[in-house]
Protein backbone atom coordinates (compact mmCIF):
# COMPACT_ATOMS: atom_id res chain seq x y z
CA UNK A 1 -41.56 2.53 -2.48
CA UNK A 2 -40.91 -0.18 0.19
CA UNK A 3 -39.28 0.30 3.85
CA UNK A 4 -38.39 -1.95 6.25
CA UNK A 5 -37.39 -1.64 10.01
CA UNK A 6 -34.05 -2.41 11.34
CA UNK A 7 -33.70 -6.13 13.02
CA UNK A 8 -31.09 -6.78 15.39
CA UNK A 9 -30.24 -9.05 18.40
CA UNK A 10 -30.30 -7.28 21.71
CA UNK A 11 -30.11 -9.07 25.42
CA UNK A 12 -30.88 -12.47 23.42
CA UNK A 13 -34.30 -10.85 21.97
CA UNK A 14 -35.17 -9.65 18.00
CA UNK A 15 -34.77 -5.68 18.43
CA UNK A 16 -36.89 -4.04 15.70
CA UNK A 17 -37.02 0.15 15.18
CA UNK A 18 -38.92 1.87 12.19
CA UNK A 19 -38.49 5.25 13.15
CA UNK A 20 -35.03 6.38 13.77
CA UNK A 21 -32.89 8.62 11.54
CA UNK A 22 -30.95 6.73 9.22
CA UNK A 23 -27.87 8.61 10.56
CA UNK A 24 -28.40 7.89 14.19
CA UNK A 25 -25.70 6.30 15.74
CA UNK A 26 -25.74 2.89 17.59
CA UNK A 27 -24.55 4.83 20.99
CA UNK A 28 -27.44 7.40 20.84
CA UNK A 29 -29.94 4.32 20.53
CA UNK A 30 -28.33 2.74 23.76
CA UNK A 31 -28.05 5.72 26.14
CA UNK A 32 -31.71 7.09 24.91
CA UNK A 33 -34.22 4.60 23.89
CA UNK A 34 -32.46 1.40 25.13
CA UNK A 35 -31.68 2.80 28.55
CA UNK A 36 -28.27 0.94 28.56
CA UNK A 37 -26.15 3.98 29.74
CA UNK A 38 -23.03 1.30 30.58
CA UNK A 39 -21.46 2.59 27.35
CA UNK A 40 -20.35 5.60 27.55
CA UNK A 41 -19.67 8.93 25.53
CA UNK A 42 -16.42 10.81 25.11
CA UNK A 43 -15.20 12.05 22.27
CA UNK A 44 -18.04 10.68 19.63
CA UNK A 45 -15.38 10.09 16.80
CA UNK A 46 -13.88 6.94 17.52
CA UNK A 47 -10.54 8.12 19.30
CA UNK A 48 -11.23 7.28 23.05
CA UNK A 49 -13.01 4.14 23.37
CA UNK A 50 -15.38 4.87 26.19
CA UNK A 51 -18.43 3.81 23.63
CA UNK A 52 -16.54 0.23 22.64
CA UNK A 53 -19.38 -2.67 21.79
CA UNK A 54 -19.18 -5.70 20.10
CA UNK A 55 -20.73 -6.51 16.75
CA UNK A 56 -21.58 -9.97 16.00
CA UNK A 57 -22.09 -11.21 12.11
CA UNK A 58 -22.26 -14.52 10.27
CA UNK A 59 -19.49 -14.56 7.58
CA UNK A 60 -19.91 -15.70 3.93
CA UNK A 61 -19.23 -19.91 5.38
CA UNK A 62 -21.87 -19.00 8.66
CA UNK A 63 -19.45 -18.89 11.28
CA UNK A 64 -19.75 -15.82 13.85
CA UNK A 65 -17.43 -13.30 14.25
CA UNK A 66 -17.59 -10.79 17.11
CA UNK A 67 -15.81 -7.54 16.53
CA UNK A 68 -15.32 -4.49 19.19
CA UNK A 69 -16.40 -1.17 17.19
CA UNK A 70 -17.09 1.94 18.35
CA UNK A 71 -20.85 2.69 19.17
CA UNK A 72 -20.22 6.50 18.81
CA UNK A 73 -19.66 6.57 14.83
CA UNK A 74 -21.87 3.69 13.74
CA UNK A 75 -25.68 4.67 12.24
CA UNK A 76 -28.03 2.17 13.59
CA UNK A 77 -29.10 1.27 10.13
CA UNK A 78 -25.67 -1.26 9.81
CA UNK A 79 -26.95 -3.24 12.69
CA UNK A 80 -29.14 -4.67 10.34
CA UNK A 81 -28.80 -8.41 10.80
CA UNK A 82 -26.19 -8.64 13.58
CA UNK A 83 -26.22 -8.69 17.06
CA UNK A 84 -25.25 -5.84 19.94
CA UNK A 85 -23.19 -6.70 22.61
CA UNK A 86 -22.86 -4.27 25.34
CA UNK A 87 -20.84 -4.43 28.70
CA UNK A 88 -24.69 -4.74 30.44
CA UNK A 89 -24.50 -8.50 28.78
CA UNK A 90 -21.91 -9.93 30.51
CA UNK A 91 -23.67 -10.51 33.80
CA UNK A 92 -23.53 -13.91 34.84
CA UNK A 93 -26.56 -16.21 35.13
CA UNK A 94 -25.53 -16.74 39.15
CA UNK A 95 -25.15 -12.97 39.49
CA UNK A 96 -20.81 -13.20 39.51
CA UNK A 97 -18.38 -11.02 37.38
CA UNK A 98 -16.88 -12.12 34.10
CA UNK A 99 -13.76 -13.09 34.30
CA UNK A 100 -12.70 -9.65 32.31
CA UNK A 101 -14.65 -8.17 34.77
CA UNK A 102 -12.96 -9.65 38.05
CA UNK A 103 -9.75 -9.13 36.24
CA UNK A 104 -9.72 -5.61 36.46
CA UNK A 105 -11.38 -5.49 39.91
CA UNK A 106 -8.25 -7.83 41.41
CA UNK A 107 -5.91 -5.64 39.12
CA UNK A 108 -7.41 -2.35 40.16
CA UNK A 109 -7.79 -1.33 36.80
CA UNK A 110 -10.73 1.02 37.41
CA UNK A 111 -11.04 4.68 39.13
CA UNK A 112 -13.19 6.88 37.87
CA UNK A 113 -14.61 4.05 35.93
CA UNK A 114 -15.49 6.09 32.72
CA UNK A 115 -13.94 4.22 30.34
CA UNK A 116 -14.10 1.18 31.94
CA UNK A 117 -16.73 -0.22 30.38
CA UNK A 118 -14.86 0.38 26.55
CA UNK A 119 -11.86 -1.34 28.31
CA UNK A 120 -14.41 -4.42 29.28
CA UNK A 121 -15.40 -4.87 25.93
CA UNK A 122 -12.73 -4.38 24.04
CA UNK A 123 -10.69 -7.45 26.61
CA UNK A 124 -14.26 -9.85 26.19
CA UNK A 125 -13.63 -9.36 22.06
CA UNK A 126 -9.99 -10.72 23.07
CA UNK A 127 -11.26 -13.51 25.13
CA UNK A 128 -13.32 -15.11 23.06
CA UNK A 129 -11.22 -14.59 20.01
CA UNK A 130 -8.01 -15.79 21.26
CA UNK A 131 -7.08 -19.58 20.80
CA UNK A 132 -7.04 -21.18 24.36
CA UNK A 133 -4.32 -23.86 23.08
CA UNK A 134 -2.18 -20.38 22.05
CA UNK A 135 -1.04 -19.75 25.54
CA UNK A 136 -1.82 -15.72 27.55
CA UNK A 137 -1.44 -13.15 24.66
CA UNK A 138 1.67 -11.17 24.60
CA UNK A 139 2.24 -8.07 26.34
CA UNK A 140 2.01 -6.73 22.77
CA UNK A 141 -0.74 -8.25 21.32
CA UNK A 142 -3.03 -7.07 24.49
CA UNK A 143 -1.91 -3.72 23.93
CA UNK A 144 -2.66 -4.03 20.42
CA UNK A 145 -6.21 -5.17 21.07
CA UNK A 146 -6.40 -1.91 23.75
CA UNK A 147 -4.84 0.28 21.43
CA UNK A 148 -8.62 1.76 20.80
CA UNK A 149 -9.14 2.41 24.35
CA UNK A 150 -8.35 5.72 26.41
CA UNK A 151 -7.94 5.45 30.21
CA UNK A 152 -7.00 8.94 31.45
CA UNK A 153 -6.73 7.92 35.67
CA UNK A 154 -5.81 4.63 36.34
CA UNK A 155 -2.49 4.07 34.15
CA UNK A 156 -2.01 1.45 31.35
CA UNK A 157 -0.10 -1.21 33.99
CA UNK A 158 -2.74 -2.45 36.12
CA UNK A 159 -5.14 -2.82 33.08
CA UNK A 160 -2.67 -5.16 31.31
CA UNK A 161 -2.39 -6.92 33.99
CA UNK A 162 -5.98 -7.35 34.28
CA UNK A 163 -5.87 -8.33 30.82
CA UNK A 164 -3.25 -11.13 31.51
CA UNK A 165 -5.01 -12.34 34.47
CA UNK A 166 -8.43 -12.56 32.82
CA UNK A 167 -7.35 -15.66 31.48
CA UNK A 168 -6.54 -17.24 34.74
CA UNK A 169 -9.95 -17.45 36.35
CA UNK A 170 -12.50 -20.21 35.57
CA UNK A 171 -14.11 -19.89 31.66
CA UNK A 172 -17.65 -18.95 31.76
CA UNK A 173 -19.82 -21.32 28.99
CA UNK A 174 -19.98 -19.42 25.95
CA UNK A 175 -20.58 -22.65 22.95
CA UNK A 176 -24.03 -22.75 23.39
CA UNK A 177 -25.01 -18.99 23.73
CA UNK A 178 -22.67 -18.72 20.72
CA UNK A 179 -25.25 -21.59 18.61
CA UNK A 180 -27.86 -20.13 19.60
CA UNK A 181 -26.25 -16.65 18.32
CA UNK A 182 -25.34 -18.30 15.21
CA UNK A 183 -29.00 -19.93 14.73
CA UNK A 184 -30.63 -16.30 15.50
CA UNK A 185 -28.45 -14.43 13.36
CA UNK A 186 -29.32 -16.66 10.57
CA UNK A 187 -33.08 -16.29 10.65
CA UNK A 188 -32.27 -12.65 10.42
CA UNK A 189 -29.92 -12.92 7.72
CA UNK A 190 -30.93 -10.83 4.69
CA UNK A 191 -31.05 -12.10 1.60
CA UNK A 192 -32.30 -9.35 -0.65
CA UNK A 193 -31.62 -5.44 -0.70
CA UNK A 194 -32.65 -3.67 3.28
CA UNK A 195 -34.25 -0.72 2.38
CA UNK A 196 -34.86 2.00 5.02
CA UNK A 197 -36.74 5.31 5.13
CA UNK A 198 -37.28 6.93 8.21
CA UNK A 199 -40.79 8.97 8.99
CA UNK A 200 -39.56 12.35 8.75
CA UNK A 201 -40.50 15.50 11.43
CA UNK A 202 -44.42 15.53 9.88
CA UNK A 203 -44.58 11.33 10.62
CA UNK A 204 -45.04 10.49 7.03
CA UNK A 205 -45.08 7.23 6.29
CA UNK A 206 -41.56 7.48 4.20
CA UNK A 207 -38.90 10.17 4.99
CA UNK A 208 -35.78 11.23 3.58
CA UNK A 209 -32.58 10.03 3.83
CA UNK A 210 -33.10 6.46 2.34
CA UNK A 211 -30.73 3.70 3.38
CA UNK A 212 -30.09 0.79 0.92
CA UNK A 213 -28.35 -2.00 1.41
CA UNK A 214 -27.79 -4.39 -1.33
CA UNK A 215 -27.01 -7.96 -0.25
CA UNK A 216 -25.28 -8.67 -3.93
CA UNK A 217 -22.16 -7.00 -5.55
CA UNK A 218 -24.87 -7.10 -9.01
CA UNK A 219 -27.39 -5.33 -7.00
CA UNK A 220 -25.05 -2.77 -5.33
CA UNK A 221 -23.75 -1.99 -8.67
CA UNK A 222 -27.04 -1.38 -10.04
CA UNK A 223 -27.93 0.80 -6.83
CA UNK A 224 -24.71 2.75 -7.89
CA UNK A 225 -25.30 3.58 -11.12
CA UNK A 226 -29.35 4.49 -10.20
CA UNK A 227 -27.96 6.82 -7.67
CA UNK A 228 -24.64 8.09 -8.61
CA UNK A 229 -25.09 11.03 -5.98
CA UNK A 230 -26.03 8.63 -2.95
CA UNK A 231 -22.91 8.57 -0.16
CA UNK A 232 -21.28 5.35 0.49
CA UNK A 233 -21.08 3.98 3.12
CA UNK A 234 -18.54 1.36 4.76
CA UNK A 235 -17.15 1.48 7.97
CA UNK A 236 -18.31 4.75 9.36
CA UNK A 237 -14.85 5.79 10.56
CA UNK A 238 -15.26 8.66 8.28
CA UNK A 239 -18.76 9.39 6.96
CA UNK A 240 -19.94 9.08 11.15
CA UNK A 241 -17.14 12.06 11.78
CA UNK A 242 -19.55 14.14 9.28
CA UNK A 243 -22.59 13.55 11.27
CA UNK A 244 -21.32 13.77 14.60
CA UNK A 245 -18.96 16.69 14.42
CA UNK A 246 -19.91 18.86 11.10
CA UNK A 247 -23.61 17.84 11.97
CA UNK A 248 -23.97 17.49 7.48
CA UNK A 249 -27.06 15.97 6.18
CA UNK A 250 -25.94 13.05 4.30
CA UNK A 251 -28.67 12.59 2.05
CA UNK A 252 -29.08 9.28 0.32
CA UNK A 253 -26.93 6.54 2.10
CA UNK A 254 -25.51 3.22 0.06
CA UNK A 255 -24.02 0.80 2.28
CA UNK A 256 -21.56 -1.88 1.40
CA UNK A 257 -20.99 -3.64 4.52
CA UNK A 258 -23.85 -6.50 3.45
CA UNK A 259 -22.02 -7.28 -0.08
CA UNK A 260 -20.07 -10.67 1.17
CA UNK A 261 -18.72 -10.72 -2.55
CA UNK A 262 -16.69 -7.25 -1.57
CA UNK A 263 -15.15 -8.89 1.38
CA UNK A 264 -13.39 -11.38 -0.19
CA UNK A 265 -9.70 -11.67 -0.38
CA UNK A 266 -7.88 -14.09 -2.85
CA UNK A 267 -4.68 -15.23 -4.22
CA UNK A 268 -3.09 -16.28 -7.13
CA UNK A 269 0.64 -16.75 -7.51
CA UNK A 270 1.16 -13.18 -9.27
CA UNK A 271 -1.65 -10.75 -7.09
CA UNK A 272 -3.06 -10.42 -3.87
CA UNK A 273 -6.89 -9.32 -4.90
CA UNK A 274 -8.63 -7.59 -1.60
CA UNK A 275 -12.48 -6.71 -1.95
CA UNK A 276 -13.24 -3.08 -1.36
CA UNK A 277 -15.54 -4.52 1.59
CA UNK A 278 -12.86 -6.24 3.17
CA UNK A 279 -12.21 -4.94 7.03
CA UNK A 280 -8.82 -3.00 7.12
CA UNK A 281 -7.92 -5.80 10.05
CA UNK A 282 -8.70 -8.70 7.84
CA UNK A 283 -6.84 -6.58 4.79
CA UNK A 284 -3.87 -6.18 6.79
CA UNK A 285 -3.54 -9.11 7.70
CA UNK A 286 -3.51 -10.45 4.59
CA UNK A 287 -1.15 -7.85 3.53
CA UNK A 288 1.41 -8.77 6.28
CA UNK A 289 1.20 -11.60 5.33
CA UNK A 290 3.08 -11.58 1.85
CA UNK A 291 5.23 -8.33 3.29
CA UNK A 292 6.07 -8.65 6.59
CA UNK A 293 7.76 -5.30 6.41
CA UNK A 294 3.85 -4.02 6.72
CA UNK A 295 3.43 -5.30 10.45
CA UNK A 296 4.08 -1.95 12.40
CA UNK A 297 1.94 0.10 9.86
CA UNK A 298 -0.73 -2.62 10.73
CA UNK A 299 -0.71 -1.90 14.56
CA UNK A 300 -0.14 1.83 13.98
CA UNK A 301 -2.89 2.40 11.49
CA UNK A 302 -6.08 4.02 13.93
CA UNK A 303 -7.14 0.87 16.61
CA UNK A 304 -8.63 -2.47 16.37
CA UNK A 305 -12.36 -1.21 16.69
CA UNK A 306 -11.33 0.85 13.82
CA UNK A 307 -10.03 -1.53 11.70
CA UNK A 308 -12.47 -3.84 12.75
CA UNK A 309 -15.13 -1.75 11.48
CA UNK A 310 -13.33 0.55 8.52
CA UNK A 311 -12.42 -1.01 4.83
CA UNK A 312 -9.52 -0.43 2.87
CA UNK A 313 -11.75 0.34 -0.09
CA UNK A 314 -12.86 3.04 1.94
CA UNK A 315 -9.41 4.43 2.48
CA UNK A 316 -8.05 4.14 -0.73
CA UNK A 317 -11.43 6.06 -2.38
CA UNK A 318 -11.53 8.78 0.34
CA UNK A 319 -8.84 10.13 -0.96
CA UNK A 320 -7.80 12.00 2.03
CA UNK A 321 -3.74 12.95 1.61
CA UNK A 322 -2.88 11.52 4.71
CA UNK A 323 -4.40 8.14 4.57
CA UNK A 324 -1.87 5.69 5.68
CA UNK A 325 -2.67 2.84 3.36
CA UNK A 326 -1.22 4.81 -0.17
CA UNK A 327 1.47 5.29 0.42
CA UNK A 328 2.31 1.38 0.56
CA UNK A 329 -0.03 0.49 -1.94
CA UNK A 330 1.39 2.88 -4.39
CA UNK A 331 5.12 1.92 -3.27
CA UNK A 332 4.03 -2.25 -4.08
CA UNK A 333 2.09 -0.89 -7.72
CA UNK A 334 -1.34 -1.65 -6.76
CA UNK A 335 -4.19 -1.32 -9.24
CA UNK A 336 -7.69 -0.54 -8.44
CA UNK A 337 -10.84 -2.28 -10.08
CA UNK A 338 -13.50 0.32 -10.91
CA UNK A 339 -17.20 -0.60 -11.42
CA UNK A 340 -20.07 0.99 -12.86
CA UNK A 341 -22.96 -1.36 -13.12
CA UNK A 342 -22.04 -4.37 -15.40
CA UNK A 343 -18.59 -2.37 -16.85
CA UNK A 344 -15.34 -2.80 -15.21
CA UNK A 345 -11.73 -1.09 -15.61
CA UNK A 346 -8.64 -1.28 -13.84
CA UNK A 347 -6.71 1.51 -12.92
CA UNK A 348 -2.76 1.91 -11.30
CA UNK A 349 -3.53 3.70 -7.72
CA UNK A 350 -1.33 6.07 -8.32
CA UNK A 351 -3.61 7.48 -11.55
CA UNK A 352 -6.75 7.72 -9.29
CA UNK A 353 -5.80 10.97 -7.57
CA UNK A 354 -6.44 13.62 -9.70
CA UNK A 355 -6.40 16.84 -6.63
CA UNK A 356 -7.29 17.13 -3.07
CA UNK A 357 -10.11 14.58 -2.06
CA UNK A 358 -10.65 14.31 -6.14
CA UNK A 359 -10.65 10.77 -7.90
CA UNK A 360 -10.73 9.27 -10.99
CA UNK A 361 -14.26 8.02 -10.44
CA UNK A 362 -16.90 8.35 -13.07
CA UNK A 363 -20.36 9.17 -11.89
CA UNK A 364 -22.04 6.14 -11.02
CA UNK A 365 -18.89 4.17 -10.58
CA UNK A 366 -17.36 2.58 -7.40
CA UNK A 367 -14.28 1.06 -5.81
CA UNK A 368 -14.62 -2.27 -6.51
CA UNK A 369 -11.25 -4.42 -5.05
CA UNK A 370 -7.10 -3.77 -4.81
CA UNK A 371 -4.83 -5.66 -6.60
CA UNK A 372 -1.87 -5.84 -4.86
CA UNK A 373 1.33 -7.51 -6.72
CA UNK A 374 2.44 -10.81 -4.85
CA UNK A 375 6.32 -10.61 -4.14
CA UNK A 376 8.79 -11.37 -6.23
CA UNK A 377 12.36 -10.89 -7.00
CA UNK A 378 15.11 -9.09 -4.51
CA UNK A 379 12.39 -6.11 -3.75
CA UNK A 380 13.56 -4.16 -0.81
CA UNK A 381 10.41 -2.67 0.87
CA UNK A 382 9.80 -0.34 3.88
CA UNK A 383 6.76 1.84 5.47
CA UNK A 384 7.25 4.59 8.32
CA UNK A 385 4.96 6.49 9.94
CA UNK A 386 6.02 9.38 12.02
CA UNK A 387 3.40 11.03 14.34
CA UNK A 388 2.99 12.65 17.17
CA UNK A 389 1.94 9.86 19.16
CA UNK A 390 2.44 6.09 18.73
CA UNK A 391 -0.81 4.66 18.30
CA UNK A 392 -3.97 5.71 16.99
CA UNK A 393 -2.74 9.31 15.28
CA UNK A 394 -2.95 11.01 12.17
CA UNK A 395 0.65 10.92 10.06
CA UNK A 396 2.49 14.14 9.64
CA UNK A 397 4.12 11.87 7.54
CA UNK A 398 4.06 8.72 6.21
CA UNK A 399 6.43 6.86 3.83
CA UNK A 400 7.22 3.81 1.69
CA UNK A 401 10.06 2.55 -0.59
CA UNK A 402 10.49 -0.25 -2.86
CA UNK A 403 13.28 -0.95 -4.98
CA UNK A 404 14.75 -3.87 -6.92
CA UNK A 405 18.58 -4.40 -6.88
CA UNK A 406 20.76 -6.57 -9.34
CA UNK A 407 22.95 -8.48 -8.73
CA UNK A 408 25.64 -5.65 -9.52
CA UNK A 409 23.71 -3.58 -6.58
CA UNK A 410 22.45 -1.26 -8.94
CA UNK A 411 18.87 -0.28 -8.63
CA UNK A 412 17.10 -1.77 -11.33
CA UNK A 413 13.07 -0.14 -10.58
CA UNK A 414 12.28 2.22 -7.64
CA UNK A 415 8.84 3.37 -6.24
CA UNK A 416 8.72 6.13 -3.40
CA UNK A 417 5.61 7.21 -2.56
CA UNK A 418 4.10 9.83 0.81
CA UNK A 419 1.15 10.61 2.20
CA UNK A 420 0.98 14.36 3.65
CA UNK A 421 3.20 15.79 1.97
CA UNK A 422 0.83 16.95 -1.05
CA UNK A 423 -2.57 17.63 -1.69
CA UNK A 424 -2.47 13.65 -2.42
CA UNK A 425 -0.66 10.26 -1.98
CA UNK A 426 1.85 11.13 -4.37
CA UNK A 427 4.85 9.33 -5.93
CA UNK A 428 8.31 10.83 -5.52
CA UNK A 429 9.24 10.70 -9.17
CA UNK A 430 12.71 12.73 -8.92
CA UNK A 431 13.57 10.36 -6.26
CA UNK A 432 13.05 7.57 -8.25
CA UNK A 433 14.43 8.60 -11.16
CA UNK A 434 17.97 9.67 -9.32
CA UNK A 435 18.39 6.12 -8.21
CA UNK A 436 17.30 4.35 -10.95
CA UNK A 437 19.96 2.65 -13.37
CA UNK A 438 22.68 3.55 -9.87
CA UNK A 439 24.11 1.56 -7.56
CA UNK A 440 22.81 1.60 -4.41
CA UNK A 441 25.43 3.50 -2.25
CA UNK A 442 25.69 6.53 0.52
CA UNK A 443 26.30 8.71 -2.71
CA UNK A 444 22.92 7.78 -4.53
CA UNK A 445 20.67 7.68 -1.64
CA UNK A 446 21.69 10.99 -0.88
CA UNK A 447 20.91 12.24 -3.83
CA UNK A 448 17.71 10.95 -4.08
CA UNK A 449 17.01 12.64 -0.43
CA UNK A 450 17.62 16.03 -2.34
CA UNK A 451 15.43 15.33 -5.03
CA UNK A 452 12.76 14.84 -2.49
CA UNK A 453 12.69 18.74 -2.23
CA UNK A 454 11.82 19.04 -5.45
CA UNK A 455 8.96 16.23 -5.53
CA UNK A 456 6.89 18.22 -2.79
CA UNK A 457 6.42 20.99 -1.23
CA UNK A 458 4.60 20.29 2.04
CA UNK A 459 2.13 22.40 3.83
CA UNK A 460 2.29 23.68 7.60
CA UNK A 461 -0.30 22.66 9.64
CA UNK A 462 -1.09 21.43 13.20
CA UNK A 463 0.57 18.37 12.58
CA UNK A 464 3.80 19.77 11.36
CA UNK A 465 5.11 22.46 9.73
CA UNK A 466 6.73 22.28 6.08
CA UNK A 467 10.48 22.19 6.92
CA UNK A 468 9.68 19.89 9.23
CA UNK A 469 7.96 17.30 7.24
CA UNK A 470 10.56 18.02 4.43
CA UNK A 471 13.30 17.17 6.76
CA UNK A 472 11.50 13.82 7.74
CA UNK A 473 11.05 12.51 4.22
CA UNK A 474 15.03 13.16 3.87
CA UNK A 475 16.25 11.10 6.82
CA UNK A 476 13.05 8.65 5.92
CA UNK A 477 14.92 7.96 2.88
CA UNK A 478 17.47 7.39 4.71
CA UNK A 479 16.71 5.46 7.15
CA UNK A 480 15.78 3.05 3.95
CA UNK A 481 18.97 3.21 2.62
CA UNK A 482 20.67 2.06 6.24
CA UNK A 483 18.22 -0.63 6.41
CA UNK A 484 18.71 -1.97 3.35
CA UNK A 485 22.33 -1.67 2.02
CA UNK A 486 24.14 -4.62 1.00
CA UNK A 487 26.75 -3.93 3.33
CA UNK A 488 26.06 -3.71 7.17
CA UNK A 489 22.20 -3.20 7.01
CA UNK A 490 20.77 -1.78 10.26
CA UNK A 491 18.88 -3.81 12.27
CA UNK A 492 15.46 -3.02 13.39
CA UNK A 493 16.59 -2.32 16.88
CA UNK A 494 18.74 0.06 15.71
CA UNK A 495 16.72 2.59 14.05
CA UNK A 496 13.39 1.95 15.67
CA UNK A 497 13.01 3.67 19.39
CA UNK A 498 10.50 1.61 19.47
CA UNK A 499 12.03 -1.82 18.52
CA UNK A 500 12.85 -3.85 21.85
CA UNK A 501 14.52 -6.70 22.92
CA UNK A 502 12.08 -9.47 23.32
CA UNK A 503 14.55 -11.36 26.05
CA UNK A 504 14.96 -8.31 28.20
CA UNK A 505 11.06 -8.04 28.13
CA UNK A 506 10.38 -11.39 28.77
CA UNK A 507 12.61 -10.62 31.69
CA UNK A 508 10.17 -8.24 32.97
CA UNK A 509 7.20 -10.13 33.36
CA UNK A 510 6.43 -11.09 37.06
């Protein structure tokens, strides 16, 4: 048996630990042995924001990417390789603020100050990613990238406007700290399995849980199948939840997040193919980008640090009923590729859930990418997600449709699919089958809304109660239909509360 210790770049210096729990997280390390108590701690599960760092990682071509996560649900193990950037590293050389920094000092975007430093780190992962010939972000797009962050005394407005304003103020040199990221990052740079065993209470040389990280889809195969009862690991969104709030041993830990050949995403002119590896922002994006009808579902599903850090592999083989991505993926006929060491199947998504949190997967075997059907034909396709709040919230209910019409507006193929209302994702096959072969009229689609009762019955639970969430998936279908009718389709603005005029807000803007 071999170990090694955990490398990572800290305050511009190689940080190396041998004797940390595999499962502690990134945010105990900085408050307890680091001493860097600017992050802070609220909720530890990745709702409130307070713990926000950046991540920085080469890519498969070398260039750097620097991500905002959330320190409170990462294991220190996945720092591995990649550098930490806390709020305590954006002091100046000549002692000034960052411009994020005097942004929300000028703005008066801090009281208590709590979460300030999430909101600081979250706005410096915007700054450096946004293209300076782009013009100021939207009011949108900075509340996108804030979406992660909780502020519970000083009020959304003045924070905006900090983040507007940041980009006023002279930019600070960032190229060559960025090289000299880049060249550090690169020395560090795995290129075989990390393999980490912690001392355990006694101090013996190697303790239990092991952490493996395979560098090479091959190699993490072959891990999989030698230890078919290890938990994998991706983003942590989940699997950190365990840890930090059920307090559950997770024994032997396999993590994917080093496998560059799982983060790919490729086209061909019939299927979008998305690695199970793949972040669900970079997935989403790619997503949006051949259904456009996916955008709001993008901004609505959990917040940038979480997408930045969670896959879409991940959420599709969780199999949690209420995972947002599903229902879409089932509604657009997505397949799965399944892999267990050199053998590989594919598999329809809507096959792999066999029962609550149960999947199709063999012993041994493991998520290996989503094939996702390019568009084609007159497909009419929507998502909605109702919840009780806007952003970053569980679904009581989410939705998708996709149909085909002839030209005789008859419905030629239908898929319906929701997430909570069954012990699964789960296709509403009545539904589909009462508009199927029918033209697609008032008559029709509300027929299909009363099959609906007969496709689920939903559980009550804090989210929502049964009649409830039956009730949504009616007018959700309906909704559809208004949207989508050959005759006098509904706008967006019409059936979204949320849909606004983009003149009238422009209007607004000092």
């Amino acid at each position: 048996m071999t170990t090694q210790t955990i490398r990572f770049l800290q305050h511009g210096a190689v940080c190396e630990i041998g004797d940390a729990p595999a499962t502690r997280t990134v945010l105990q390390h900085l408050r307890e042995n680091a001493l860097c108590t600017g992050t802070k701690e609220g909720c530890a599960e990745g709702d409130c924001g307070a713990c926000t760092v950046v991540v920085g990682e080469l890519d498969a071509s070398g260039e750097l990417v620097l991500k905002a996560v959330n320190a409170c649900i990462q294991f220190l193990p996945t720092l591995d390789s990649r550098a930490l950037v806390t709020v305590e590293d954006l002091r100046q050389p000549d002692g000034t603020l960052h411009p994020v920094q005097q942004a929300l000092v000028d703005c008066h975007g801090s009281q208590c100050g709590f979460c300030t430093p999430g909101f600081v780190m979250s706005l410096w992962a915007l700054y450096h990613h946004h293209p300076r010939d782009a013009g100021p972000p939207s009011r949108d797009e900075l509340a996108a990238a804030l979406s992660g962050n909780l502020c519970r005394c000083t009020g959304y407005r003045p924070i905006l406007d900090a983040a507007a304003r940041m980009f006023d103020y002279p930019r600070p040199p960032f190229d060559a700290a960025a090289l000299a990221l880049k060249q550090q990052l690169a020395a560090l740079k795995r290129t075989q399995t990390f393999e980490y065993h912690a001392p355990d209470a006694r101090g013996a040389a190697f303790g239990t849980p092991a952490f493996y990280a395979p560098v090479t889809r091959a190699e993490f195969a072959r891990l999989r199948a030698a230890h078919p009862d290890a938990r994998l690991l991706a983003g942590s969104t989940d699997v950190g939840l365990w840890v930090t709030k059920q307090f559950r041993d997770l024994g032997e830990i396999l993590y994917i997040g080093n496998v560059d050949e799982l983060k790919t995403i490729e086209r061909d002119a019939q299927t979008l193919t998305i690695g199970a590896a793949a972040s669900l922002e970079d997935a989403y994006a790619a997503l949006v980008a051949d259904h456009p009808e996916l955008a709001e579902l993008w901004t609505r599903f959990a917040s940038r640090p979480i997408r930045n850090a969670g896959t879409l592999g991940g959420n599709v083989a969780n199999g949690s009923p209420i995972g947002d991505s599903m229902p879409a993926l089932i509604a657009l006929n997505a397949e799965l590729v399944l892999q267990k060491d050199t053998q590989i199947r594919s598999m329809p998504l809507d096959a792999f859930y066999l029962g609550y949190q149960k999947t199709a997967l063999a012993a041994g075997e493991f998520v290996a990418a989503i094939r996702v059907p390019r568009p084609a034909g007159a497909l009419r396709f929507r998502t909605y997600k109702v919840a009780k709040r806007y952003d970053q919230d569980i679904s009581a209910v989410c939705a998708a449709f996709a149909i085909r019409l002839g030209d005789d507006n008859r419905v030629s193929a239908a898929r319906i699919a929701f997430g909570g209302m069954a012990a699964t994702p789960k296709r509403a096959t009545g539904a589909e089958n009462a508009l199927i072969g029918h033209e697609w009229n008032e008559a029709h689609a509300r027929a299909a809304m009363a099959a609906l009762d007969a496709d689920y019955q939903p559980l009550t639970d804090m989210r929502a109660s049964s009649a409830y969430r039956a009730k949504v998936a009616r007018n959700l279908l309906w909704r559809f239909y208004l949207e989508t009718r050959r005759d006098a389709p509904l706008a967006l603005a019409d059936v979204n509360a949320f849909a606004y005029d983009a003149r009238a807000s422009a209007e607004e803007q000092p």
